[in-house]
N, C-alpha and C. Protein backbone atom coordinates (compact mmCIF):
# COMPACT_ATOMS: atom_id res chain seq x y z
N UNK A 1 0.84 -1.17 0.00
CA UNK A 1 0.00 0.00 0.00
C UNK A 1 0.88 1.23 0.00
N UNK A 2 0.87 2.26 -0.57
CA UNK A 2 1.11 3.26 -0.84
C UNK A 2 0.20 4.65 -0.45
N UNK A 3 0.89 5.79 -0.11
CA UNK A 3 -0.36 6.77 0.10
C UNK A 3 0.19 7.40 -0.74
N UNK A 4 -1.20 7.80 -1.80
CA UNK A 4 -1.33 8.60 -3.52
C UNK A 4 -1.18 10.03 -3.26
N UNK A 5 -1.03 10.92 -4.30
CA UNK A 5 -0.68 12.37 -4.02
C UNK A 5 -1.44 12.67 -5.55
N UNK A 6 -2.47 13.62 -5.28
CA UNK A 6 -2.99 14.03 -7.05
C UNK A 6 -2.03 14.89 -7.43
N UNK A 7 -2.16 15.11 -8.93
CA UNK A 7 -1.11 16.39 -9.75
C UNK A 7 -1.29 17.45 -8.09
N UNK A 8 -1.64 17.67 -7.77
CA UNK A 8 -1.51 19.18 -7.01
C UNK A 8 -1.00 19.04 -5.55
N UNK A 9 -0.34 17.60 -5.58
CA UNK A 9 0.47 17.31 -4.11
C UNK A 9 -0.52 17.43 -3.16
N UNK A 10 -1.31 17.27 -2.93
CA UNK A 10 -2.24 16.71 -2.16
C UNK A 10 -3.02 15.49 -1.72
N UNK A 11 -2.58 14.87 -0.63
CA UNK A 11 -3.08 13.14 -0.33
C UNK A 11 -4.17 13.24 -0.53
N UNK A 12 -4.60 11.92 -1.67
CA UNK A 12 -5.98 11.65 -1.84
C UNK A 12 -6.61 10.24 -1.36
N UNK A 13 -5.49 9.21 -1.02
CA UNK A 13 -5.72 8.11 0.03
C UNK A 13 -4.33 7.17 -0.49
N UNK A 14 -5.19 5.81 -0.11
CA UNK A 14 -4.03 4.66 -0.13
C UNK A 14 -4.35 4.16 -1.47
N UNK A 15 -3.46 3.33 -2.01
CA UNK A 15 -3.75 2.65 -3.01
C UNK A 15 -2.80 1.47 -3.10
N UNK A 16 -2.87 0.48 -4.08
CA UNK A 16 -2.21 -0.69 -3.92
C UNK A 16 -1.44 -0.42 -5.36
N UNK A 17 0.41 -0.56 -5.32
CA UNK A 17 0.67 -0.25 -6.62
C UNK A 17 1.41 -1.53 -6.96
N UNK A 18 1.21 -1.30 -8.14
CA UNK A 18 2.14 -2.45 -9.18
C UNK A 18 3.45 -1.86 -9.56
N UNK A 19 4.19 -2.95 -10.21
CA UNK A 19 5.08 -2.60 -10.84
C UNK A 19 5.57 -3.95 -11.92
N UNK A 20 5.67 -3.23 -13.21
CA UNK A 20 5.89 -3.95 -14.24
C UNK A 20 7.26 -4.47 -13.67
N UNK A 21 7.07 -5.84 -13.88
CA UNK A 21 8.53 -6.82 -13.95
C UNK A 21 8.84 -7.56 -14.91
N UNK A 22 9.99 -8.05 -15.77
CA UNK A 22 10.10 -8.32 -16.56
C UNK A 22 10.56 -9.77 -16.19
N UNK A 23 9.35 -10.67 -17.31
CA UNK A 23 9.93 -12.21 -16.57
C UNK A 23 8.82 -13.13 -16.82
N UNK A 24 8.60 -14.46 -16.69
CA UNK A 24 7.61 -15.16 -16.30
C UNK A 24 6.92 -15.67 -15.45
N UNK A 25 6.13 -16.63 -14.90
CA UNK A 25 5.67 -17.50 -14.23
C UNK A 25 6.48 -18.66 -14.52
N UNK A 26 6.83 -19.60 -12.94
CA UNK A 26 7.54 -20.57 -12.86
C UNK A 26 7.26 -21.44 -14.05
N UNK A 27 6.11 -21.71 -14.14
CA UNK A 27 5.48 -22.93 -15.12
C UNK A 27 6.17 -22.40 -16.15
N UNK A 28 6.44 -21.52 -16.73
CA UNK A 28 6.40 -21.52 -17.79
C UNK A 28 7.89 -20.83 -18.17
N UNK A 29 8.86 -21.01 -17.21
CA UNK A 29 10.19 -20.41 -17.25
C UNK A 29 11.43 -21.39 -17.77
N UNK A 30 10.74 -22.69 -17.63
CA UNK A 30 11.92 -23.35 -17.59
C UNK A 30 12.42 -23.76 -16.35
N UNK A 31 12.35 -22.70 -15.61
CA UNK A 31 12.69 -23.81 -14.18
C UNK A 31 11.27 -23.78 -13.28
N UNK A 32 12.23 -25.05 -12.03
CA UNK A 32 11.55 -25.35 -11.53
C UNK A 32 11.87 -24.88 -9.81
N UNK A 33 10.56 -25.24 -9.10
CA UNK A 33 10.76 -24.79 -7.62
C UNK A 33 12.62 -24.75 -7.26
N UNK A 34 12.45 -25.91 -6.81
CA UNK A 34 14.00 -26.54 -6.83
C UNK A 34 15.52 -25.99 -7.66
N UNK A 35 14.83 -24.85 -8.64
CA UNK A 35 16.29 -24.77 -9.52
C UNK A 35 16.44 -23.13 -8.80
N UNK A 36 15.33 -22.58 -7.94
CA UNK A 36 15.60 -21.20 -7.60
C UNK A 36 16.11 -20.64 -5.97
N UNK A 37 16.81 -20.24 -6.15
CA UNK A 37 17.45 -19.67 -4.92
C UNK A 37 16.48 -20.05 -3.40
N UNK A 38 17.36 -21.18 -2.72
CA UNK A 38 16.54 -21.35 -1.45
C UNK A 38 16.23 -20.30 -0.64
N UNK A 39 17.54 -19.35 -0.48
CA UNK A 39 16.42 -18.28 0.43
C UNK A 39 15.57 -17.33 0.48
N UNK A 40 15.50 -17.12 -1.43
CA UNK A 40 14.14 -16.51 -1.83
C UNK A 40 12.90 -17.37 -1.74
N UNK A 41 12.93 -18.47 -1.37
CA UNK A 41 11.87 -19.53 -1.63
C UNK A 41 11.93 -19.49 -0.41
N UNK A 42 12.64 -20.17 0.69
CA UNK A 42 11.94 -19.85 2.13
C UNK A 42 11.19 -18.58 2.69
N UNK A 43 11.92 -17.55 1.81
CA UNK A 43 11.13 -16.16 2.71
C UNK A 43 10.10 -16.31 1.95
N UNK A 44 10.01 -16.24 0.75
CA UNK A 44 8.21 -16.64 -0.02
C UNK A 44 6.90 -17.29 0.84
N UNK A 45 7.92 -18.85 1.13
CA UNK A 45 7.17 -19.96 2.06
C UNK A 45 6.73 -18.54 3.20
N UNK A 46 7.69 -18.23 3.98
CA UNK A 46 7.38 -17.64 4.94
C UNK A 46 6.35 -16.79 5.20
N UNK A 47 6.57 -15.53 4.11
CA UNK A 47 5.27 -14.83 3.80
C UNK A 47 4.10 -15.33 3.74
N UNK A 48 3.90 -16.61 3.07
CA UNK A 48 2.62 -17.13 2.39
C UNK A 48 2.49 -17.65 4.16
N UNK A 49 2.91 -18.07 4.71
CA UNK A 49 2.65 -18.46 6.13
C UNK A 49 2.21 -18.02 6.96
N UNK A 50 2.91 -16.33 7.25
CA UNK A 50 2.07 -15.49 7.99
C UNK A 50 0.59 -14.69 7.05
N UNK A 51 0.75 -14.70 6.12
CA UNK A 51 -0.11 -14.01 5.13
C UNK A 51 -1.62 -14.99 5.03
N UNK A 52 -1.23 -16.47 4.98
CA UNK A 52 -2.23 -17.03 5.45
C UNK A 52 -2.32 -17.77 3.68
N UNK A 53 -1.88 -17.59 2.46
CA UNK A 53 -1.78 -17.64 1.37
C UNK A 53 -2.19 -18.93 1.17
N UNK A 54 -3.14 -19.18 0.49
CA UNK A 54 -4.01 -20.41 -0.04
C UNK A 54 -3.67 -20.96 -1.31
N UNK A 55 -3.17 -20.46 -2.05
CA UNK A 55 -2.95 -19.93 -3.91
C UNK A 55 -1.33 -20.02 -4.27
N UNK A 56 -0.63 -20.47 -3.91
CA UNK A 56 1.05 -20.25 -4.41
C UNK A 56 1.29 -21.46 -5.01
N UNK A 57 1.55 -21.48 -6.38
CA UNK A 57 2.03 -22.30 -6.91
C UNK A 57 3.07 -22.19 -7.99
N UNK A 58 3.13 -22.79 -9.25
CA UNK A 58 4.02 -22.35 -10.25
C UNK A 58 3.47 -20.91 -11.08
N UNK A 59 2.30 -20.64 -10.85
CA UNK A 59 1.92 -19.72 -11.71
C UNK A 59 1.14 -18.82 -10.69
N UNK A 60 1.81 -18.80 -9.81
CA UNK A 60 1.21 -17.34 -8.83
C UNK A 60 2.82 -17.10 -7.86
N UNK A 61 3.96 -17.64 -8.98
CA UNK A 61 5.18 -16.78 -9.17
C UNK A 61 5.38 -16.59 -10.32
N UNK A 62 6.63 -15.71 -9.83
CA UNK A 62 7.36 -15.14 -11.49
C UNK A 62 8.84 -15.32 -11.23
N UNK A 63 9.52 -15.60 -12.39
CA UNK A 63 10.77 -15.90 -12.34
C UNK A 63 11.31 -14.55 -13.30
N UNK A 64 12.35 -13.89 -12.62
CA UNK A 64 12.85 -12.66 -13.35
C UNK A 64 14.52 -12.61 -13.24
N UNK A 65 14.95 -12.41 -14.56
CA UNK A 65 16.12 -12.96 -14.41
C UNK A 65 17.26 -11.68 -14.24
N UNK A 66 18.20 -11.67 -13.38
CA UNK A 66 19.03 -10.36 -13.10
C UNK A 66 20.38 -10.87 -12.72
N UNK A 67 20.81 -9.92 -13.84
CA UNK A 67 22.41 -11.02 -14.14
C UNK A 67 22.55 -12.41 -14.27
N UNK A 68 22.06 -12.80 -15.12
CA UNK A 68 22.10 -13.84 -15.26
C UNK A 68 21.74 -15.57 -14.52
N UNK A 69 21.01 -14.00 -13.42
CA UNK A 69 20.50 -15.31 -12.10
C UNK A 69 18.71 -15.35 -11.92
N UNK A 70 18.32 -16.59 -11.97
CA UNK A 70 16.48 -16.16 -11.61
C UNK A 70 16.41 -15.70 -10.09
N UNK A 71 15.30 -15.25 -10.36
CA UNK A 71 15.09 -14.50 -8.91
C UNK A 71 13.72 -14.84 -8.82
N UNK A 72 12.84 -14.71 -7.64
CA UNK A 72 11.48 -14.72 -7.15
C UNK A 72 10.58 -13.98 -7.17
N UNK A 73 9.52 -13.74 -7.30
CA UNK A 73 8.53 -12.91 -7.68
C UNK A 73 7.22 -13.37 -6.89
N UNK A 74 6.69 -12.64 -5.91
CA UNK A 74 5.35 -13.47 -5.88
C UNK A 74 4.21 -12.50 -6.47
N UNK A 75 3.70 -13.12 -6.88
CA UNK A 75 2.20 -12.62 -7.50
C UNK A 75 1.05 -13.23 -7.16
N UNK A 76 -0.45 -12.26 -7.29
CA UNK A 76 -1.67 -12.73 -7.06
C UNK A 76 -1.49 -13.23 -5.86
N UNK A 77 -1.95 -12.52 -4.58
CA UNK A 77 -2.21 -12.61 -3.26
C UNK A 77 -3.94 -12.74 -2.88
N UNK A 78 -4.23 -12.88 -3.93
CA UNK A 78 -6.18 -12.86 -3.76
C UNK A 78 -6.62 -13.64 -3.13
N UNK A 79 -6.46 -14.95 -2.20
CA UNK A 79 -6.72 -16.04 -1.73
C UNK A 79 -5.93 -15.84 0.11
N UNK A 80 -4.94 -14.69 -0.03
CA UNK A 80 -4.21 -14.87 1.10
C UNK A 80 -5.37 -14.26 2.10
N UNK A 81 -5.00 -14.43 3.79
CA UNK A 81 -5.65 -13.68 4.57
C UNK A 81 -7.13 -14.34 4.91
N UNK A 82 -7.19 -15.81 5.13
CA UNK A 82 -8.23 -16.17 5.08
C UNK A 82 -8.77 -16.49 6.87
N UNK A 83 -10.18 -16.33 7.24
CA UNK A 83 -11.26 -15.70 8.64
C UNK A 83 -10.92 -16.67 9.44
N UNK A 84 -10.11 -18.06 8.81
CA UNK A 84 -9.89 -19.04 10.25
C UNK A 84 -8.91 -19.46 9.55
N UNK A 85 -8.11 -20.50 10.50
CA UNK A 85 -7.25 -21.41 10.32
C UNK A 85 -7.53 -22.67 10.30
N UNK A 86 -8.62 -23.28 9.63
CA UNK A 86 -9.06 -24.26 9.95
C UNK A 86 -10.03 -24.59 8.28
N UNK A 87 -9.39 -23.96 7.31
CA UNK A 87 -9.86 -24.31 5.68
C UNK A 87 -8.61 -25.30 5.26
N UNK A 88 -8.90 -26.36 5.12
CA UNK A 88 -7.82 -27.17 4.80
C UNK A 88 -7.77 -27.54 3.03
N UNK A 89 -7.63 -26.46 2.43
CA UNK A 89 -7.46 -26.38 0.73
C UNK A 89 -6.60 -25.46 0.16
N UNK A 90 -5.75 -26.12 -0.78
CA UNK A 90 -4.77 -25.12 -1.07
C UNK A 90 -3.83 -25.54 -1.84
N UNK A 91 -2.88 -24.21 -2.46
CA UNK A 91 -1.36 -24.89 -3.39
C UNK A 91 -0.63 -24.11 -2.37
N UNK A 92 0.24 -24.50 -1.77
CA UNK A 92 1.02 -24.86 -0.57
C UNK A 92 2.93 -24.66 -1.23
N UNK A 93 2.77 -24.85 -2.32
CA UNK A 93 4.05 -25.10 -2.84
C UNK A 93 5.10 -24.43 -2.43
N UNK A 94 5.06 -23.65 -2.26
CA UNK A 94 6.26 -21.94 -1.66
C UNK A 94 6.39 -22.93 -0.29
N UNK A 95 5.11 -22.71 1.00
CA UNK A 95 5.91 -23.51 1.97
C UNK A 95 6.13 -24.95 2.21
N UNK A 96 5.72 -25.74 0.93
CA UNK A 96 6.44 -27.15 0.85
C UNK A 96 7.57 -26.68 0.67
N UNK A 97 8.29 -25.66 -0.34
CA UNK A 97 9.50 -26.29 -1.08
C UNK A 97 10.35 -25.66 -0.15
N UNK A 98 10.27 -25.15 0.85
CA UNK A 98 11.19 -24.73 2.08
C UNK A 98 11.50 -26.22 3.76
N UNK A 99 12.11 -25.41 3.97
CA UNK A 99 12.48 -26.60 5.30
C UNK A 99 11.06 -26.12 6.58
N UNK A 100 10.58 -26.99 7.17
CA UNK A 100 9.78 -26.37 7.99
C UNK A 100 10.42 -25.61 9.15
N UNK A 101 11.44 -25.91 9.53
CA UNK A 101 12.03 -25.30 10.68
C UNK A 101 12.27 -24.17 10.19
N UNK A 102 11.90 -23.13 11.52
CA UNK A 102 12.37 -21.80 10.93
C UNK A 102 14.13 -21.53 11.83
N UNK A 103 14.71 -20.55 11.43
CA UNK A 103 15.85 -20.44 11.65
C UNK A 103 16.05 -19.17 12.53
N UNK A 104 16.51 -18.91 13.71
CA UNK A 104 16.91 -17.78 14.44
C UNK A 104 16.92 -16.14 13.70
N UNK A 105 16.68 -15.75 12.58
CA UNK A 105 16.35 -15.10 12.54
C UNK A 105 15.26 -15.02 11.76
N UNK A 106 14.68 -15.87 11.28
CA UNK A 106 13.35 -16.28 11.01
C UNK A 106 12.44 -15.74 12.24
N UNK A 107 12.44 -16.66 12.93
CA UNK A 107 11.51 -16.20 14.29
C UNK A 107 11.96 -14.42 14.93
N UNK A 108 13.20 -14.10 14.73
CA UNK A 108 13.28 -12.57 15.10
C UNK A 108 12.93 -11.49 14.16
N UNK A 109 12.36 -11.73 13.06
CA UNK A 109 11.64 -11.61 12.10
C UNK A 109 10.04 -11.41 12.53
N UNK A 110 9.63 -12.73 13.46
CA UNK A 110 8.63 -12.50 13.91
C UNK A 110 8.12 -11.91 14.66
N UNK A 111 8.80 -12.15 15.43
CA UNK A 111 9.16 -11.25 16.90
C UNK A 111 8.48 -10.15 16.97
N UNK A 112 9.93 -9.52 15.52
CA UNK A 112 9.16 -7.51 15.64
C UNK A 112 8.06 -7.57 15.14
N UNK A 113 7.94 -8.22 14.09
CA UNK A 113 6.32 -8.49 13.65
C UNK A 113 5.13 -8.67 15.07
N UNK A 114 5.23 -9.18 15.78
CA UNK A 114 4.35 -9.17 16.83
C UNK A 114 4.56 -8.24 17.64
N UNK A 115 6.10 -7.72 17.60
CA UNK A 115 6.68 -5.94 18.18
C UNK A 115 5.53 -4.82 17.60
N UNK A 116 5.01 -5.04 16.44
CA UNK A 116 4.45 -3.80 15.96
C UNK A 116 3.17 -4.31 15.54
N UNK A 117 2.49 -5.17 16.65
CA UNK A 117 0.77 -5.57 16.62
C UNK A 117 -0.28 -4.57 16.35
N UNK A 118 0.18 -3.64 17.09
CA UNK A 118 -1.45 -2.63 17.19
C UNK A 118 -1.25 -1.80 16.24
N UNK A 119 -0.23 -1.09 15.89
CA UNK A 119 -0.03 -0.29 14.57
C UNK A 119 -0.28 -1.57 13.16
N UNK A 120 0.13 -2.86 13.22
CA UNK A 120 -0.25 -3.26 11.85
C UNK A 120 -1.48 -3.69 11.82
N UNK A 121 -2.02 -4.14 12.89
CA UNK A 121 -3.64 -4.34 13.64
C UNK A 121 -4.61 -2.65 12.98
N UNK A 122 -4.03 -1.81 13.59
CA UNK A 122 -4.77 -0.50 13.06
C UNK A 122 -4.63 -0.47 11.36
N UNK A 123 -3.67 -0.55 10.76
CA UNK A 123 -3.42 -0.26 9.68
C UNK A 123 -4.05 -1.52 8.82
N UNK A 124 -4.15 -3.07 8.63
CA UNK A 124 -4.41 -4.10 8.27
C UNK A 124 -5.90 -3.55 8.19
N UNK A 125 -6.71 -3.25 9.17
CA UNK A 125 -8.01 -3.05 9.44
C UNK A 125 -8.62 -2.76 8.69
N UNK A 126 -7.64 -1.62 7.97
CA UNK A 126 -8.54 -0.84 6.51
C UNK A 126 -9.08 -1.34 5.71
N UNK A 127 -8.68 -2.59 5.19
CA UNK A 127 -8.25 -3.67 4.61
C UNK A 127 -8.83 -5.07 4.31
N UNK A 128 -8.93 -5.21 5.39
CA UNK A 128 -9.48 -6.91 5.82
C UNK A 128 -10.41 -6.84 7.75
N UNK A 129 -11.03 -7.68 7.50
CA UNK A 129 -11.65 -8.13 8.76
C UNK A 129 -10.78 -8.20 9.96
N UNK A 130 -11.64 -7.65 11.07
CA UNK A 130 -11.07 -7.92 11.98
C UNK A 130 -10.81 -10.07 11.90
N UNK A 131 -11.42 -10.78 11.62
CA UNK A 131 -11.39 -12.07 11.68
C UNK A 131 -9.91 -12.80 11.01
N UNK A 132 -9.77 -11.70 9.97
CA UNK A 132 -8.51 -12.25 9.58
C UNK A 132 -7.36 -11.70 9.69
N UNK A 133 -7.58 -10.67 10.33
CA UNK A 133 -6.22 -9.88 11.22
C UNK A 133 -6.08 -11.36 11.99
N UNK A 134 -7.17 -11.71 13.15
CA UNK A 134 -6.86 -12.39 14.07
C UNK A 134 -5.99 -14.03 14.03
N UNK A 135 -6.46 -14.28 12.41
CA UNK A 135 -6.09 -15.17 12.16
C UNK A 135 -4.47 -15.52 12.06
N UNK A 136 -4.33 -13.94 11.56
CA UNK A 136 -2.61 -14.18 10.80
C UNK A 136 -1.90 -13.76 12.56
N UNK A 137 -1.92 -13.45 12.96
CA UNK A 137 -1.76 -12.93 14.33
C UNK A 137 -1.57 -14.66 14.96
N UNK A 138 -2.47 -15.27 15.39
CA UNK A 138 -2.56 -16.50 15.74
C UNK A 138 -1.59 -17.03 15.05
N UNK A 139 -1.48 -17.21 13.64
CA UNK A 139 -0.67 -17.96 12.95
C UNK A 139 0.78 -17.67 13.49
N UNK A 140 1.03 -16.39 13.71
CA UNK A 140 2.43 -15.75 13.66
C UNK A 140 2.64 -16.06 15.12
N UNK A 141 1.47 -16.13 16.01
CA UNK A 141 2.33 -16.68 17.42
C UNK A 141 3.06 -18.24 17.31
N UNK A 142 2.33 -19.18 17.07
CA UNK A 142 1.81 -20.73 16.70
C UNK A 142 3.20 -20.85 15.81
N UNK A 143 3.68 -19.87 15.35
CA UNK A 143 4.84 -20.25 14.50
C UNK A 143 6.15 -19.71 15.41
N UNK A 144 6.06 -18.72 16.38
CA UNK A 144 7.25 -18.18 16.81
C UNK A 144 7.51 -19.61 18.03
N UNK A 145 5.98 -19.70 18.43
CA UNK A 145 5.82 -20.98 19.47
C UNK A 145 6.76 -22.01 19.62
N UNK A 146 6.30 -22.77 18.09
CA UNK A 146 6.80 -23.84 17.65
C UNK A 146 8.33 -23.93 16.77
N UNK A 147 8.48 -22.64 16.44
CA UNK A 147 9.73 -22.64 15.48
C UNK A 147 9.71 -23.26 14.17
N UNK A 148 8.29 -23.79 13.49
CA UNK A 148 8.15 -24.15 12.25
C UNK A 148 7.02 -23.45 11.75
N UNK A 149 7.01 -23.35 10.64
CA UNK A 149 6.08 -22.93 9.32
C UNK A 149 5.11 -24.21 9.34
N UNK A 150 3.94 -23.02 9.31
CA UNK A 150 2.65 -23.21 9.39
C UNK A 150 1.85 -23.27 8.35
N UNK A 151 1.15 -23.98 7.76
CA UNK A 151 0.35 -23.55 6.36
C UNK A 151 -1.37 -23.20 6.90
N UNK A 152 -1.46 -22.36 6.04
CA UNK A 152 -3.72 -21.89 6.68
C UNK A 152 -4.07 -23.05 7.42
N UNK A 153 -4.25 -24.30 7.07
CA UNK A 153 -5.01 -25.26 7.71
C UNK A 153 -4.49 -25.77 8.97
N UNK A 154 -3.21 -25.48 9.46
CA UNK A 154 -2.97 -25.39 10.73
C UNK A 154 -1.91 -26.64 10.79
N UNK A 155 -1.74 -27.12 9.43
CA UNK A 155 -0.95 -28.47 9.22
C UNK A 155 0.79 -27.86 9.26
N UNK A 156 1.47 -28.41 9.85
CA UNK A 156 3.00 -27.84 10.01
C UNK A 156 3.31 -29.10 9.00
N UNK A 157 4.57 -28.31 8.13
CA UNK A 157 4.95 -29.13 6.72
C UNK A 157 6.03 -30.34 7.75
């Protein structure tokens, strides 16, 4: 989210921006989960973990290539952020293709994330339900708890 400014420099609200990237979707890149940088793929997994992400598969990434190296992309978040933890349906792939254990600064990662509850609690709000604030919140304790990655349905990989 972004806050917009019209021609006359004046805030006119938030908005959600894009940005053209140059590149494909996994499916269709040539490579595969496995051929792309593990610790862009764990922090992916990760995101989709606290985010609650139902939808990650080969074609809700993008592979973009910079210097000669692929890199990660996630796209289409429309499925993430879902009212319970307890929908057991999904492409999971981002946090399959990671290790479930999270790693010391994985969890201090989380940490501040639960450091800055009520400001992302206020701000999230705009946004989404209180139900699924609560959800990703839950998720993000349940994971600092346990020290592994969590998928929506509450199943640890």
């Amino acid at each position: 989210l972004s806050d917009v400014v019209g021609p006359d420099g004046d805030p006119i609200g938030n908005a959600f921006v894009s940005e053209f990237r140059k590149g494909g979707v996994v499916s269709q890149s040539g490579y595969h989960w496995t051929d792309l940088d593990e610790g862009e793929l764990a922090a992916m997994g990760l995101f989709d973990a606290v985010i609650g992400n139902q939808d990650r598969h080969d074609k809700n990434a993008m592979v973009e290539i910079i210097d000669d190296n692929p890199h990660l992309i996630a796209i289409d978040h429309g499925l993430a952020f879902p009212s319970s933890n307890s929908e057991a349906w999904g492409n999971y792939q981002a946090m399959e293709s990671r290790s479930a254990d999270l790693d010391d600064k994985e969890v201090e990662g989380l940490e501040r994330l639960l450091g800055q509850r009520s400001a992302a609690t206020i701000r999230l709000s705009e946004y989404i339900s209180s139900n699924e604030i609560d959800a990703m919140w839950e998720r993000v304790e349940t994971m600092v708890e346990t020290r592994m990655v969590e998928t929506p349905s509450g199943v640890y990989l």
